[in-house]
Protein backbone atom coordinates (compact mmCIF):
# COMPACT_ATOMS: atom_id res chain seq x y z
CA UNK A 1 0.00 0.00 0.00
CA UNK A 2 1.51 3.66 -0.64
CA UNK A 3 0.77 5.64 2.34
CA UNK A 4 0.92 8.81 0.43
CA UNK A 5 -2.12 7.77 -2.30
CA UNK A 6 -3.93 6.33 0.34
CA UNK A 7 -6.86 8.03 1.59
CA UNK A 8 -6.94 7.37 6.07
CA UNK A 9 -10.97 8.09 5.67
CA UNK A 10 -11.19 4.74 3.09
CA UNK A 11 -9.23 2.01 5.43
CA UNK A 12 -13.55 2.15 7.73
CA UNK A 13 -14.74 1.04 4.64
CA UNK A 14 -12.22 -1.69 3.36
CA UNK A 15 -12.18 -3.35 6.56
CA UNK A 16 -16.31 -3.18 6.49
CA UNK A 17 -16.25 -5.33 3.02
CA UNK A 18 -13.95 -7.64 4.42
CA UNK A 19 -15.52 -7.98 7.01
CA UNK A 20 -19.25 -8.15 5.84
CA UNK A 21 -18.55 -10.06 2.59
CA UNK A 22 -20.68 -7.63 0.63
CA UNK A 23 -21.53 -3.64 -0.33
CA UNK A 24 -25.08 -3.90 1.19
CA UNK A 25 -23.41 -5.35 4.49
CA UNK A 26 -20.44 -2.87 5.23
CA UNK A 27 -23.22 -0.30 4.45
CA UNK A 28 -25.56 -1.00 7.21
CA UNK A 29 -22.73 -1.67 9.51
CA UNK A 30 -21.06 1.97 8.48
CA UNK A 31 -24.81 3.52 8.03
CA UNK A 32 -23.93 4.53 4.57
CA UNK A 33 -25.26 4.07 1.43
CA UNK A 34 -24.80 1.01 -1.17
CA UNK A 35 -23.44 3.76 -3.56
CA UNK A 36 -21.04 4.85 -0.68
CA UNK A 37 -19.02 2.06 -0.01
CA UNK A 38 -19.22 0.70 -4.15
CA UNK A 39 -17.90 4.15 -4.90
CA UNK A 40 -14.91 3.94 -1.80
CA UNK A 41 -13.88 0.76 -2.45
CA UNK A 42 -13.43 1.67 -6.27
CA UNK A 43 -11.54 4.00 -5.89
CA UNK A 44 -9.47 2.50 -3.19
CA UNK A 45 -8.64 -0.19 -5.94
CA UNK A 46 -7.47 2.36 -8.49
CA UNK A 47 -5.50 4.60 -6.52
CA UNK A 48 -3.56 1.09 -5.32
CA UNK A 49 -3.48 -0.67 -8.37
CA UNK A 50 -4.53 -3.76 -7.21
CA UNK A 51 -7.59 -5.83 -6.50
CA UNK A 52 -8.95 -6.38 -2.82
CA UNK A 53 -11.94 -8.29 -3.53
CA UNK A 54 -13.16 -10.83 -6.22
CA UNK A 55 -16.57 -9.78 -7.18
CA UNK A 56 -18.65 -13.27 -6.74
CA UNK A 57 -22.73 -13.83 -7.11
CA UNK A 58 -22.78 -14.44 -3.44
CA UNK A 59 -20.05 -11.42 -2.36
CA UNK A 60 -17.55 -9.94 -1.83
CA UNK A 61 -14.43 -12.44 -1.38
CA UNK A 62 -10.69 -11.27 -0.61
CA UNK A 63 -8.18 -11.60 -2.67
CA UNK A 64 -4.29 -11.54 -1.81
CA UNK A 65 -3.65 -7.87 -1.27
CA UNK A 66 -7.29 -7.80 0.34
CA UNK A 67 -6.10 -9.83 3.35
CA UNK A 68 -2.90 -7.95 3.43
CA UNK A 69 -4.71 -4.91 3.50
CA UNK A 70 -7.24 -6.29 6.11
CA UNK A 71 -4.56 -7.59 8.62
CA UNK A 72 -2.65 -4.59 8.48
CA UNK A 73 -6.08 -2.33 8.60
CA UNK A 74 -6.95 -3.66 11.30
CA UNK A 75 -3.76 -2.92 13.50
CA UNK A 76 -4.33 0.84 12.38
CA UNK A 77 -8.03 0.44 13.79
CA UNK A 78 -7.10 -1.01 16.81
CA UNK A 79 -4.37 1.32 17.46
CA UNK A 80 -6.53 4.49 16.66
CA UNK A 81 -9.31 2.76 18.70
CA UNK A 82 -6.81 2.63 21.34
CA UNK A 83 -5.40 6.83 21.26
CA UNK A 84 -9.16 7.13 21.08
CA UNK A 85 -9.98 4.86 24.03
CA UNK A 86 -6.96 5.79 26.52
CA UNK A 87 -6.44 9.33 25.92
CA UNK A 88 -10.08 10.26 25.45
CA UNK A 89 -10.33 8.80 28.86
CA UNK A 90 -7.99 11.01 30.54
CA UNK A 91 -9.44 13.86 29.02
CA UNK A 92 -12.51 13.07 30.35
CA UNK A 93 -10.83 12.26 33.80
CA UNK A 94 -9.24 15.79 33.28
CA UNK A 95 -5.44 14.63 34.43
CA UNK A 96 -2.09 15.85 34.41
CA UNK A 97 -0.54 18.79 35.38
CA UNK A 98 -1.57 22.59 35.43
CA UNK A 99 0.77 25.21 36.02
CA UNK A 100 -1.24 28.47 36.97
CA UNK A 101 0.93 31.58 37.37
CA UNK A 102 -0.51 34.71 39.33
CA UNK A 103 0.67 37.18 41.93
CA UNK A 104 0.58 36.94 45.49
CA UNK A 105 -2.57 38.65 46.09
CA UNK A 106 -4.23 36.89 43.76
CA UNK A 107 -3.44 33.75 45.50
CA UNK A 108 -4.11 34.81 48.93
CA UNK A 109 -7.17 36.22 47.92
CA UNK A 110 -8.70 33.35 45.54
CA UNK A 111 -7.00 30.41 47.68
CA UNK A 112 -10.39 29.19 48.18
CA UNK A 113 -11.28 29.11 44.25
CA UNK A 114 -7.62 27.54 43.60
CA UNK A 115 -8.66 24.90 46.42
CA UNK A 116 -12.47 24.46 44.90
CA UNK A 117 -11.41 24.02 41.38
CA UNK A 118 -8.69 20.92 42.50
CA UNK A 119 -11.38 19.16 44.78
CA UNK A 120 -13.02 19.14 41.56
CA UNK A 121 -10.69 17.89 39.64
CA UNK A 122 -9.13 15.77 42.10
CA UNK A 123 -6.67 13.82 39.03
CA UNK A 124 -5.31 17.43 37.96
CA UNK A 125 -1.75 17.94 39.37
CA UNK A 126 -2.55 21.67 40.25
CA UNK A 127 0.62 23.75 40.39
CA UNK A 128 0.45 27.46 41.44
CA UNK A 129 3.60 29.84 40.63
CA UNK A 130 2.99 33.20 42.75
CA UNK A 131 5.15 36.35 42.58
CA UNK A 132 5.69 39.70 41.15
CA UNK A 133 7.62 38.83 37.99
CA UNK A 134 5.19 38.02 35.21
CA UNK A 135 6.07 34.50 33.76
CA UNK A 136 6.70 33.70 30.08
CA UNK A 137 3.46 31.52 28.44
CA UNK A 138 5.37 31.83 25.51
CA UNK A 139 8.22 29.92 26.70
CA UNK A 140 5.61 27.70 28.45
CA UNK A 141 6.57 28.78 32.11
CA UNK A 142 2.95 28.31 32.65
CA UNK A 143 -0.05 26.80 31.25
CA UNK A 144 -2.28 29.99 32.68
CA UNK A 145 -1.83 33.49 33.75
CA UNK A 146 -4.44 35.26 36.15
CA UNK A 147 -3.13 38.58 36.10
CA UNK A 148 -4.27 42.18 36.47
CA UNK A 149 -4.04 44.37 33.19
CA UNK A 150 -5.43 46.74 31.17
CA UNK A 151 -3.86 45.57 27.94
CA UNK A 152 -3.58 41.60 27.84
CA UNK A 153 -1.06 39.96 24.93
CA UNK A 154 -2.98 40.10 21.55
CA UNK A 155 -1.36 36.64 20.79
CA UNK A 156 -2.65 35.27 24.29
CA UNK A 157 -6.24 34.08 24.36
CA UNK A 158 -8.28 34.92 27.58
CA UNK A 159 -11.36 36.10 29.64
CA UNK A 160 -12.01 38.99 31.45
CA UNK A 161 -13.32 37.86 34.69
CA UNK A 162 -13.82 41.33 36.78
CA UNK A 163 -12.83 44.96 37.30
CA UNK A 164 -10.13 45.22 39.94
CA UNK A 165 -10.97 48.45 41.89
CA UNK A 166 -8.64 50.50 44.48
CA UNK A 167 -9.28 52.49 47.64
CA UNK A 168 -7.66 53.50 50.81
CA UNK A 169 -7.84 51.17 54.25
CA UNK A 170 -6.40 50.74 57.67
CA UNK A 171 -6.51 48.94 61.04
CA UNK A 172 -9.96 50.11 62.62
CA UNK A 173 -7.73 50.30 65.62
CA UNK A 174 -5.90 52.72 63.97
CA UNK A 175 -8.37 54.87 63.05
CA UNK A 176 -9.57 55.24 66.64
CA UNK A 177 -5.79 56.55 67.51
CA UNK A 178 -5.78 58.93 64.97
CA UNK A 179 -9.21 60.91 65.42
CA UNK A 180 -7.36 64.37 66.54
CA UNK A 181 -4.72 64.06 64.71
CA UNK A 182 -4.11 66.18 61.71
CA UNK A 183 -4.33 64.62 57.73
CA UNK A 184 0.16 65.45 58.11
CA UNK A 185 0.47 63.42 61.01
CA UNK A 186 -1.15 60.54 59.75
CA UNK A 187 1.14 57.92 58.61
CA UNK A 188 0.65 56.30 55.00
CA UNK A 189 2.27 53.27 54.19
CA UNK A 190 3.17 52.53 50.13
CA UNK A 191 5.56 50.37 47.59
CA UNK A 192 9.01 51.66 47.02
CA UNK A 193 8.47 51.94 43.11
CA UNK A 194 9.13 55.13 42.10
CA UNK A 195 10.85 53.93 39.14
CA UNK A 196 8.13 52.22 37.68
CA UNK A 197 4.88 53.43 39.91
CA UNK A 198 2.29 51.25 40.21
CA UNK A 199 -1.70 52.22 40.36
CA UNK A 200 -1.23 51.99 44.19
CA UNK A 201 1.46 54.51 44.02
CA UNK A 202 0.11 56.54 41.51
CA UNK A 203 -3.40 56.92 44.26
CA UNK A 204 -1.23 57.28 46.89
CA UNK A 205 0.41 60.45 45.22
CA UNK A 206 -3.10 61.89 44.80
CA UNK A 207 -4.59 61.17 48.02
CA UNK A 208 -1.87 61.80 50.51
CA UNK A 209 -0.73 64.83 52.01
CA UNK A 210 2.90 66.00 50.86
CA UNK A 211 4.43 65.92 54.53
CA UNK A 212 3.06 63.20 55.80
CA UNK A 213 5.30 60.79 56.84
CA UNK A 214 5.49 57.32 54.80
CA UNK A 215 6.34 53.95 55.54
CA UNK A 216 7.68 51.65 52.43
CA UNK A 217 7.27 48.23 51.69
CA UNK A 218 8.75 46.76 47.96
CA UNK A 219 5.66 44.65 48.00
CA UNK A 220 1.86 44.47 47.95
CA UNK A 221 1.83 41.86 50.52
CA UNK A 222 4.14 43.93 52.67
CA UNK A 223 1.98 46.87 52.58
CA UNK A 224 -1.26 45.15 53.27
CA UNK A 225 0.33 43.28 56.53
CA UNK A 226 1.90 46.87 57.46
CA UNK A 227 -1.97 47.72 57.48
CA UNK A 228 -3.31 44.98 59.12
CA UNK A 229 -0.62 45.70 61.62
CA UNK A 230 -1.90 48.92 62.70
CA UNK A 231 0.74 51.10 61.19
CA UNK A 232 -1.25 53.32 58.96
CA UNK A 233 -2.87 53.98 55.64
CA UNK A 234 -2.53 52.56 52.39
CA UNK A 235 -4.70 52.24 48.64
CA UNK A 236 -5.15 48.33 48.64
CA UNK A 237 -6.67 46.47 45.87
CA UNK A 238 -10.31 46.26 46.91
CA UNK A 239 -10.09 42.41 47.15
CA UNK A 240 -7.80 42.79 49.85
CA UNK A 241 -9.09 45.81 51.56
CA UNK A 242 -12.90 44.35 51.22
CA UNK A 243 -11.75 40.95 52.26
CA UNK A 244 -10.50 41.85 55.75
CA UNK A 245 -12.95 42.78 58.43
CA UNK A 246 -10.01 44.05 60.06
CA UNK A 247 -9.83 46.67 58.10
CA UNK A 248 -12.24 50.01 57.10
CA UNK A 249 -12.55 51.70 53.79
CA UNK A 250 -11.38 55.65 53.81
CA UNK A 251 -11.67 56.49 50.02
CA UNK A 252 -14.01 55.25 48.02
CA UNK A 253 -12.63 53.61 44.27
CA UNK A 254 -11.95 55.85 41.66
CA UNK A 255 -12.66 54.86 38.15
CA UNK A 256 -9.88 56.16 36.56
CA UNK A 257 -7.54 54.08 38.61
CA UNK A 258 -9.38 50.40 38.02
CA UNK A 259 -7.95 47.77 35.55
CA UNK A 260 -9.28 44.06 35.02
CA UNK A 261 -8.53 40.99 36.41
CA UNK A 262 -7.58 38.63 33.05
CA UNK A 263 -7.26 34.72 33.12
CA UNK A 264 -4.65 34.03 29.94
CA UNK A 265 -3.24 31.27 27.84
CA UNK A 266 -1.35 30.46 25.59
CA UNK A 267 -3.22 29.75 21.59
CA UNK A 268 -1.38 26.78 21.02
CA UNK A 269 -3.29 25.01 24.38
CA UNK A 270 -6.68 26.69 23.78
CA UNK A 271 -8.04 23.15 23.57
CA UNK A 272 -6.29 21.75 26.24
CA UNK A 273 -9.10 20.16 28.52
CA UNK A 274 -7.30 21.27 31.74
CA UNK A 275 -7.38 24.75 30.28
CA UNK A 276 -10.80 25.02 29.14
CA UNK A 277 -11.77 23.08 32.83
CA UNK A 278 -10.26 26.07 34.62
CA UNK A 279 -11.38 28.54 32.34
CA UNK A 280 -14.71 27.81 32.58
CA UNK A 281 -14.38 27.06 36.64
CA UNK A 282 -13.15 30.12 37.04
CA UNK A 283 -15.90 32.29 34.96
CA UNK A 284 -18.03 30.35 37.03
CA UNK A 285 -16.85 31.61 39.92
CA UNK A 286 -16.75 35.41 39.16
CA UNK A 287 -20.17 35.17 37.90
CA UNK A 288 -21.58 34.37 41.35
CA UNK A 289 -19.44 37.08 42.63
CA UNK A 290 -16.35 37.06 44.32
CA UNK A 291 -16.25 39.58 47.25
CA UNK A 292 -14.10 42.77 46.51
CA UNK A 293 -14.46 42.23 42.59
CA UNK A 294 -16.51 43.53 40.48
């Protein structure tokens, strides 16, 4: 047989002939018409130069080639029947491993729909990569990024899941030590960017009086425990701020300082099962509403 004249679609309907011992046979086991398979198995004969079948009164009968071509056709069935059959099955089992990369916020914040989505999904080896340096899907660092931006990758596909809002907390305690003091002598506490400010610096500016005095902290995390601490007042991401009872709301959002929470991956997985499992989970999730998202 030359693979390269050979047609994969025509190797059903060979087998179905052989196997049936007539047209009107292999067409009510393949559930297509007489014509169908007469027409298939024609042209299977031509393209091969050779005869598979001896055309008798009472069938179809197999010549030579014909059982050559039906023992080796029906390794290539088995063996697709098998891909089919074992890695269908884990597809439908949803296994292997996940890599989700987001910051630490993110994580601290949706532990519980990180935790949700693996109890359901129990065979998935869920691994979660947290920090502040964006990972590479390109260079397949990660399967999935849930990240906040305002401008995702065009060649990444994604979702937007919310709007990530900011405003101004502290320590409730705080506030109570801090009721006759003036706006300057009320300590702020914010992320030693300057060189590349981020939204919480750039509300910080706004909102806080020149001389008062300022506490740093070269991360998110940092500044949020600094608040939950007592220490003083920060702009939080409102999934933070909103999520700690601890804590009380000073400012309210401001529109012009909100960007969106993205889940990303990379095109060449779109179809990945595990993907489009999390995907979905996690649309899910923000649709019922995730406190301090919106």
């Amino acid at each position: 047989m030359n693979a390269q004249i050979l047609d994969w679609s025509d190797i059903p309907f060979v087998l179905a002939v052989c196997e049936a011992g007539s047209l009107s046979g292999a067409a009510r086991q393949l559930g297509v018409n007489h014509s169908t398979v007469f027409r298939r198995i024609e042209g299977v004969e031509k393209r091969l130069g050779v005869r598979l079948f001896e055309r008798l009164s009472h069938g179809y009968v197999m010549t030579a080639a014909g059982e050559h071509f039906y023992r080796n056709g029906l390794q290539l069935r088995d063996g697709m029947n098998g891909i089919q059959r074992e890695l269908g099955g884990r597809d439908l089992r949803l296994e292997g491993v996940l890599t989700v990369t987001t910051t630490d916020s993110l994580l601290y914040t949706l532990a519980s729909v990180f935790s949700a989505f693996q109890i359901r999904f129990p065979d998935v080896e869920l691994r979660l990569l947290s920090g502040t340096q964006p990972l590479d899907l390109m260079r397949r660092d990660a399967d999935i990024a849930l990240r906040p931006t305002l401008n995702p990758p065009e060649h990444w596909i994604g979702r937007n899941l919310a709007q990530l809002s900011f405003a101004t907390y502290a320590h409730r305690d705080y506030l109570g030590t801090i009721q006759s003091k003036p706006e300057t002598e009320q300590r702020w506490i914010r992320m030693n960017d300057s060189a590349n400010p981020s939204t919480m610096s750039l509300m910080t500016t706004e909102l806080k009086p020149a001389v008062a005095p300022v506490t740093y902290s070269n991360s998110l995390m940092g500044v949020f425990d600094l608040v939950r601490a007592k220490l003083g007042i920060a702009v939080l991401p409102a999934y933070l701020g909103e999520n700690c009872t601890e804590l009380v709301r000073i400012h309210e959002p401001e529109e012009k300082f909100a960007s969106s929470l993205w889940v990303l991956a990379h095109p060449d997985i779109r179809r990945s099962a595990r993907v489009h499992a999390f995907f979905e989970f996690a649309t899910s999730k923000f649709r019922d509403g995730v406190k301090g998202f919106y």
